[in-house]
C-alpha atoms as a PDB file:
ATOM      1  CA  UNK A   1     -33.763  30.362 -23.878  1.00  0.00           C
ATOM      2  CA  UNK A   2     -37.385  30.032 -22.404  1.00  0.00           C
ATOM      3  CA  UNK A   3     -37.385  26.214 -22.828  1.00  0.00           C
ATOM      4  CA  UNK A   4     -33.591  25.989 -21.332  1.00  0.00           C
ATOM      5  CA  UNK A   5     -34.686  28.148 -17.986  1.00  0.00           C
ATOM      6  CA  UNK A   6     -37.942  26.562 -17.280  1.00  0.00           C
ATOM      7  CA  UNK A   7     -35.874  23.246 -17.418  1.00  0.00           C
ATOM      8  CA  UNK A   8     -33.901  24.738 -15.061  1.00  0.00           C
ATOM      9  CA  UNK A   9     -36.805  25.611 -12.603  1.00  0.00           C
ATOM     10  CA  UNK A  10     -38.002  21.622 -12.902  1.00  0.00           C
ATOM     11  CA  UNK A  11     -41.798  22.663 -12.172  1.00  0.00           C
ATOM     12  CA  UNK A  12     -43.931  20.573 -13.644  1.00  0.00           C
ATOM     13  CA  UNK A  13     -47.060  23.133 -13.726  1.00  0.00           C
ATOM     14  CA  UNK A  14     -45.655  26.592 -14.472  1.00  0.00           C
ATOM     15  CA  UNK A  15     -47.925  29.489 -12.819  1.00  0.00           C
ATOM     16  CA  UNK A  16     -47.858  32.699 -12.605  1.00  0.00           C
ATOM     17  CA  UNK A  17     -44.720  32.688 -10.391  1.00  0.00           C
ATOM     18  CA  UNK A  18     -42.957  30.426 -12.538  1.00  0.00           C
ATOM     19  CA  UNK A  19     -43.448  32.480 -15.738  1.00  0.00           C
ATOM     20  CA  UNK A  20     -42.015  35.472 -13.307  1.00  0.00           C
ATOM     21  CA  UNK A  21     -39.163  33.904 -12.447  1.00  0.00           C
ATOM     22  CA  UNK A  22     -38.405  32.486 -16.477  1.00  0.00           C
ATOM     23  CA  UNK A  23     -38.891  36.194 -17.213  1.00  0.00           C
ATOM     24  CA  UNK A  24     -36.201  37.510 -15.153  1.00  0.00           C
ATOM     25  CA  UNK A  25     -34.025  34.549 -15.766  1.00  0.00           C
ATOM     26  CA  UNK A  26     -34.090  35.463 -19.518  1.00  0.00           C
ATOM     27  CA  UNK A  27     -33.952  39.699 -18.768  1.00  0.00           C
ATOM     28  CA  UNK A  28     -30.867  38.558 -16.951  1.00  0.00           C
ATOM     29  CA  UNK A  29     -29.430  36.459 -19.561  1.00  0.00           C
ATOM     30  CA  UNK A  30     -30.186  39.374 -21.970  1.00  0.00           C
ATOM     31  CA  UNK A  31     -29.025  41.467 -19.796  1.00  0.00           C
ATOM     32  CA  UNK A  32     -31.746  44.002 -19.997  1.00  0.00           C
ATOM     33  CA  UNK A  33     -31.694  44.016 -24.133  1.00  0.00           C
ATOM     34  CA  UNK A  34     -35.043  42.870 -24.647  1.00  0.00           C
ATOM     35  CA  UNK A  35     -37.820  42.890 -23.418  1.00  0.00           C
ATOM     36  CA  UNK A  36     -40.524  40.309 -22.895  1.00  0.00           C
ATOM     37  CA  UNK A  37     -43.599  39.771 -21.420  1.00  0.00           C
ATOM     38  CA  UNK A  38     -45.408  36.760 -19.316  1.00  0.00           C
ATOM     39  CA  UNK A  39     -47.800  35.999 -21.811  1.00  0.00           C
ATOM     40  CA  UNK A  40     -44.863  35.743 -24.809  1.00  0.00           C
ATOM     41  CA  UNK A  41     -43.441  33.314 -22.005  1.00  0.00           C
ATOM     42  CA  UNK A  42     -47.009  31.114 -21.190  1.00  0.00           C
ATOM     43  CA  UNK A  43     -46.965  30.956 -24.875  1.00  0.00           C
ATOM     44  CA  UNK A  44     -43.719  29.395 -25.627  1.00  0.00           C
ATOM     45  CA  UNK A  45     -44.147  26.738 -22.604  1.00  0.00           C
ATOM     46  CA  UNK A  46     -47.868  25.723 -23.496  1.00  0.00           C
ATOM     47  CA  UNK A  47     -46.622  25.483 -27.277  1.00  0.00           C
ATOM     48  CA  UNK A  48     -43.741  23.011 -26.304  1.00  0.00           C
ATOM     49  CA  UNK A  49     -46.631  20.992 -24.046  1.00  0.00           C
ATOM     50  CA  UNK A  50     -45.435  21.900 -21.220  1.00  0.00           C
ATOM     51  CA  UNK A  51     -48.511  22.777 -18.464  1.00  0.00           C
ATOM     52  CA  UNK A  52     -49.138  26.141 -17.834  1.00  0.00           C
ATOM     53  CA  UNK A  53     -52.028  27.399 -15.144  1.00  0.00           C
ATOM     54  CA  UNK A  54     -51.879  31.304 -15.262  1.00  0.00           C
ATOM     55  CA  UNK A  55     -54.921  31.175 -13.316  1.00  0.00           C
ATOM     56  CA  UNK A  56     -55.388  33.656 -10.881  1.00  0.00           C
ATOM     57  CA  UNK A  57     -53.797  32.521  -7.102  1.00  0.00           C
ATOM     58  CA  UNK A  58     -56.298  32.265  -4.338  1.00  0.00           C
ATOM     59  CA  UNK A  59     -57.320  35.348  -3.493  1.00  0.00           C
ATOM     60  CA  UNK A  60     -53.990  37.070  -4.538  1.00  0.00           C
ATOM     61  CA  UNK A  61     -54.691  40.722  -2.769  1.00  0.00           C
ATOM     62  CA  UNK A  62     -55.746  38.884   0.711  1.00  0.00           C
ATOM     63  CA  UNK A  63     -52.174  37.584   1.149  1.00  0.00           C
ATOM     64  CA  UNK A  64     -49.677  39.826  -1.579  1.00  0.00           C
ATOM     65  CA  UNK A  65     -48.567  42.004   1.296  1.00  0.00           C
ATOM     66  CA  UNK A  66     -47.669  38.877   3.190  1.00  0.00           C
ATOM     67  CA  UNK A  67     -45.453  37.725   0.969  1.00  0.00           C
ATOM     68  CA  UNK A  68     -44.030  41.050  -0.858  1.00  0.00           C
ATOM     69  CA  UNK A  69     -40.031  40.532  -1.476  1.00  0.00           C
ATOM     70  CA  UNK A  70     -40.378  37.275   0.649  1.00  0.00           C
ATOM     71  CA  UNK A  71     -37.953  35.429  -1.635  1.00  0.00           C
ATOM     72  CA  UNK A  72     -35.036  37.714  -1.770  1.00  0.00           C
ATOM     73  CA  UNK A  73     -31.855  35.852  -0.066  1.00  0.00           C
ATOM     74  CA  UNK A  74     -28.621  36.766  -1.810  1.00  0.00           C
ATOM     75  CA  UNK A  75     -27.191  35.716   1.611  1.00  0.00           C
ATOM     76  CA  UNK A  76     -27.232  32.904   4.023  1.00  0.00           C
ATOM     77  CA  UNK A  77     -28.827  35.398   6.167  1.00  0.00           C
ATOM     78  CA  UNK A  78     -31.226  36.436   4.094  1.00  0.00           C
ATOM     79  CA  UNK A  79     -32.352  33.028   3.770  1.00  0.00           C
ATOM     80  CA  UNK A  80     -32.762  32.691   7.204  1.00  0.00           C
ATOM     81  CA  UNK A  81     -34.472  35.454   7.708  1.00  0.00           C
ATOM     82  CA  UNK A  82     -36.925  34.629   4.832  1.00  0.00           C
ATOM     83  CA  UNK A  83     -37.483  30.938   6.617  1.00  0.00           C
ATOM     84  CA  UNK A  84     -38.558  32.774   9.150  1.00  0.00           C
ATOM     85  CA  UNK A  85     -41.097  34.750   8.162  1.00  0.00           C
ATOM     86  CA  UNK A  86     -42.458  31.555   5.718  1.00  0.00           C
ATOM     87  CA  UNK A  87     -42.496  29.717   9.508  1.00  0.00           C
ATOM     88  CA  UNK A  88     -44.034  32.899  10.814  1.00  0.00           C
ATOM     89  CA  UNK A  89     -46.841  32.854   8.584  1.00  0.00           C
ATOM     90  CA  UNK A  90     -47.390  29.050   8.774  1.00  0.00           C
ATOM     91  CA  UNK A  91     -48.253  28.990  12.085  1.00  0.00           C
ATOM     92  CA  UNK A  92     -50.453  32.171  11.572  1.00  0.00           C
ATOM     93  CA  UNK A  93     -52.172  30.952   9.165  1.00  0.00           C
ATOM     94  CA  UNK A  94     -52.126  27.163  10.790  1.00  0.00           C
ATOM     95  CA  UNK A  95     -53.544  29.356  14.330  1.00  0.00           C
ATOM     96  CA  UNK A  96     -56.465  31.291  12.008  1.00  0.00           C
ATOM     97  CA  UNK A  97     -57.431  27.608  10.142  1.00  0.00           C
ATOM     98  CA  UNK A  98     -56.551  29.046   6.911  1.00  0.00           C
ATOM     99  CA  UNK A  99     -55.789  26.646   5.056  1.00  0.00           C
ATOM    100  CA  UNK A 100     -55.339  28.882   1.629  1.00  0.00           C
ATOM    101  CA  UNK A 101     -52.947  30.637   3.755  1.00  0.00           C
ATOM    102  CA  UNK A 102     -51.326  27.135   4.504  1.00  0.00           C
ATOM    103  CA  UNK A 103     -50.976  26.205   0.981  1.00  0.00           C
ATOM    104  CA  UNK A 104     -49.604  29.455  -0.283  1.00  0.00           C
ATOM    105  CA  UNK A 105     -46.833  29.618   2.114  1.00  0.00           C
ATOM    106  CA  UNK A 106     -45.660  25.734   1.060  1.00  0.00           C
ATOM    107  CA  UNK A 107     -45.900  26.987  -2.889  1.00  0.00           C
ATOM    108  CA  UNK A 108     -43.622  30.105  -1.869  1.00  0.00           C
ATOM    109  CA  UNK A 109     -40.914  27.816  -0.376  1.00  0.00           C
ATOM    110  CA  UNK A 110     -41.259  25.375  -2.889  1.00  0.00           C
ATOM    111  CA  UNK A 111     -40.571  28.343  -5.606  1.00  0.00           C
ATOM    112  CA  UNK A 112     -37.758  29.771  -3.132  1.00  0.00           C
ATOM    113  CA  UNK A 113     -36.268  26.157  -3.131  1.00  0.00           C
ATOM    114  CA  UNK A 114     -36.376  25.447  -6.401  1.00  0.00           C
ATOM    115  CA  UNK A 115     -34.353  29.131  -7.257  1.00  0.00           C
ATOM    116  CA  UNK A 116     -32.171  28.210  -5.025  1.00  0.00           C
ATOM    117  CA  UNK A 117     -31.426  24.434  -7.158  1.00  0.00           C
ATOM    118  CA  UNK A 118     -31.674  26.578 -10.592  1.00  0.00           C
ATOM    119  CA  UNK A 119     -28.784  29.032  -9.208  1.00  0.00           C
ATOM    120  CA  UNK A 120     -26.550  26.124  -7.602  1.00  0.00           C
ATOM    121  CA  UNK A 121     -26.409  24.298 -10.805  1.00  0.00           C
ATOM    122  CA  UNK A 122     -25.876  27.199 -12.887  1.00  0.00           C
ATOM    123  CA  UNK A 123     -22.040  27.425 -13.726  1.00  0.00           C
ATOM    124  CA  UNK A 124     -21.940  31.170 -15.001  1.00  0.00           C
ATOM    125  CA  UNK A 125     -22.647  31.775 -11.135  1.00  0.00           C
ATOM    126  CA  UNK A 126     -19.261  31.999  -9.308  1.00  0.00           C
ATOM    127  CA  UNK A 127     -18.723  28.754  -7.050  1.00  0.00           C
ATOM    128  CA  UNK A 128     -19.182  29.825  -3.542  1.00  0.00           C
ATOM    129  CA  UNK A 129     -22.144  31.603  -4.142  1.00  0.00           C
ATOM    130  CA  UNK A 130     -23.559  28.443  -5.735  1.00  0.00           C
ATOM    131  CA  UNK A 131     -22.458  26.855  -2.702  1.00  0.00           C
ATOM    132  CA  UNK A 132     -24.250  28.909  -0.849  1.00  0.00           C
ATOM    133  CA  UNK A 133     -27.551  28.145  -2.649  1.00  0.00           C
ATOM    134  CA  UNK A 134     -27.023  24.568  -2.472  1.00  0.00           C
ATOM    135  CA  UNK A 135     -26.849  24.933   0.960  1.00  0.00           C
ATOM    136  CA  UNK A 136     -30.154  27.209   1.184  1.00  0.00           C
ATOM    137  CA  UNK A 137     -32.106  24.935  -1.185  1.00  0.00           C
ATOM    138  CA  UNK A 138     -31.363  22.701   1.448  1.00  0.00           C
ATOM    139  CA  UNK A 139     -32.747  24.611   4.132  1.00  0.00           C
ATOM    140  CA  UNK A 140     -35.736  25.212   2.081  1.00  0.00           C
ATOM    141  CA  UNK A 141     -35.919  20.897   1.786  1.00  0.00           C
ATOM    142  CA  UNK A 142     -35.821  20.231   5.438  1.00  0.00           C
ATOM    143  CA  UNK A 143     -38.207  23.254   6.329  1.00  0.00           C
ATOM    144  CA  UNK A 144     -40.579  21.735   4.103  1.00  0.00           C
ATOM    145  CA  UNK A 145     -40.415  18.561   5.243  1.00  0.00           C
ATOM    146  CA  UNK A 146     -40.238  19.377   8.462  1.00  0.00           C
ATOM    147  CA  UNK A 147     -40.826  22.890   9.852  1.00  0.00           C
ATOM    148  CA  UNK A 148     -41.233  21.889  13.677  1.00  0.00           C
ATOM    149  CA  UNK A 149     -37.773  20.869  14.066  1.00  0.00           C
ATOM    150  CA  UNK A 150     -36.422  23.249  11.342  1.00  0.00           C
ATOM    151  CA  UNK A 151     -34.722  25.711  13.285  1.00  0.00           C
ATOM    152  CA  UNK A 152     -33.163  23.483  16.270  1.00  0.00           C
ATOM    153  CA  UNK A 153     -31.393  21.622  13.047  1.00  0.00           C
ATOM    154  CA  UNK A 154     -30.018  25.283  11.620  1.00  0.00           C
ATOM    155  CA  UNK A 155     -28.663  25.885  15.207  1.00  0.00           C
ATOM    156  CA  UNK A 156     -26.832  22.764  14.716  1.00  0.00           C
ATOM    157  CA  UNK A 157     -25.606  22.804  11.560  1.00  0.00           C
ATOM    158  CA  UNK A 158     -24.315  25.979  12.005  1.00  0.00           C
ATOM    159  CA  UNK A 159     -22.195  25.116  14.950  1.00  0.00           C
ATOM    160  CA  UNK A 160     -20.919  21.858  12.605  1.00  0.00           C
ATOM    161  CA  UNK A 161     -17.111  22.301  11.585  1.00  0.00           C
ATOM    162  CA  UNK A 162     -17.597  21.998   7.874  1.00  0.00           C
ATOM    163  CA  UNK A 163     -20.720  24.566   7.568  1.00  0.00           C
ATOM    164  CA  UNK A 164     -17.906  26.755   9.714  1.00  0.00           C
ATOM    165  CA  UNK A 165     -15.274  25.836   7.156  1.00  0.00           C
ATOM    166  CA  UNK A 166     -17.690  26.923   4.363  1.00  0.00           C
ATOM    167  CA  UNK A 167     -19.225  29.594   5.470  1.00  0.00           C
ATOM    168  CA  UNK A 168     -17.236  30.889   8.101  1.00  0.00           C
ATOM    169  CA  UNK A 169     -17.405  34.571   6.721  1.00  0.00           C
ATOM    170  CA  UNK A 170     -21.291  34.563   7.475  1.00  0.00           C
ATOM    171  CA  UNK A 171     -22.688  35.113  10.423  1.00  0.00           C
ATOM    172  CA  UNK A 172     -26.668  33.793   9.891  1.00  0.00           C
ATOM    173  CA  UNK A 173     -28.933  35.293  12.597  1.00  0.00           C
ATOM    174  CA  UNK A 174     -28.258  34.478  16.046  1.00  0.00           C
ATOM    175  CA  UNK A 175     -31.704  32.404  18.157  1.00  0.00           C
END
């Protein structure tokens, strides 16, 4: 179940956030009978040759209130609101020349992005809310590609007919 999930996830060096994400990915599968830990989890991957860094994250207390709950977006709102803040913190850490800072906010939406992919494509998850992630892990795509012009596009494509048609019943947050 390890193997099948981090397949899933498509990173090609698992970290510490990675393993995380396996772990509740398998607690959820489980459904809370069982328990296991992210050092069972590093185990399984390495043993299968997969690459695992567990290596502490640069300077992980300097920047672990800055990103506490950052990835939570059950909704198209929530996603939005989590772009934001990722943008937010970009150009903070962009203004201060941090470039640690930089990095760590890229890695975050990467991971966001690539939940958002793993839940799309998983068919136990009813269709409209994979849907929705499809259309958030393409939010996350273009942000990363291009955060300047990020949110001008999401003011557009939520005025377009067939995001309307879609997601009509959501209301994203309002520029």
């Amino acid at each position: 179940m390890i193997l099948e999930v981090a397949q899933q996830l498509g990173a090609s060096i698992f970290t510490s956030a990675e393993i995380e994400q396996i772990r509740r990915q398998v607690l959820a599968r489980l459904r809370g009978a069982g328990k296991i830990s992210p050092e069972q989890i590093a185990a399984v991957l390495a043993a299968s040759g997969l690459i695992v860094r567990r290596s502490p994250e640069p300077a992980p207390s300097r920047y672990a209130e800055e990103f506490r709950d950052l990835l939570h977006f059950a909704t198209l709102e929530e996603a939005e609101m989590c772009l934001i803040r990722l943008d937010e913190l970009l150009r903070k850490f962009r203004e201060q020349g941090d470039h640690a800072g930089e990095a760590r906010v890229v890695e975050v939406a990467q991971l966001g992005r690539r939940r958002a992919v793993m839940i799309s494509r998983n068919a136990k998850v009813a269709r409209d809310k994979r849907e929705e992630k499809e259309e958030v892990s393409r939010w996350f795509k273009l942000w990363l590609e291009n955060p300047g012009a990020f949110f001008d596009w999401l003011e557009l494509r939520k005025q377009a007919p067939e995001f309307r048609r879609r997601f009509g019943h959501h209301s994203p947050v309002e520029s």
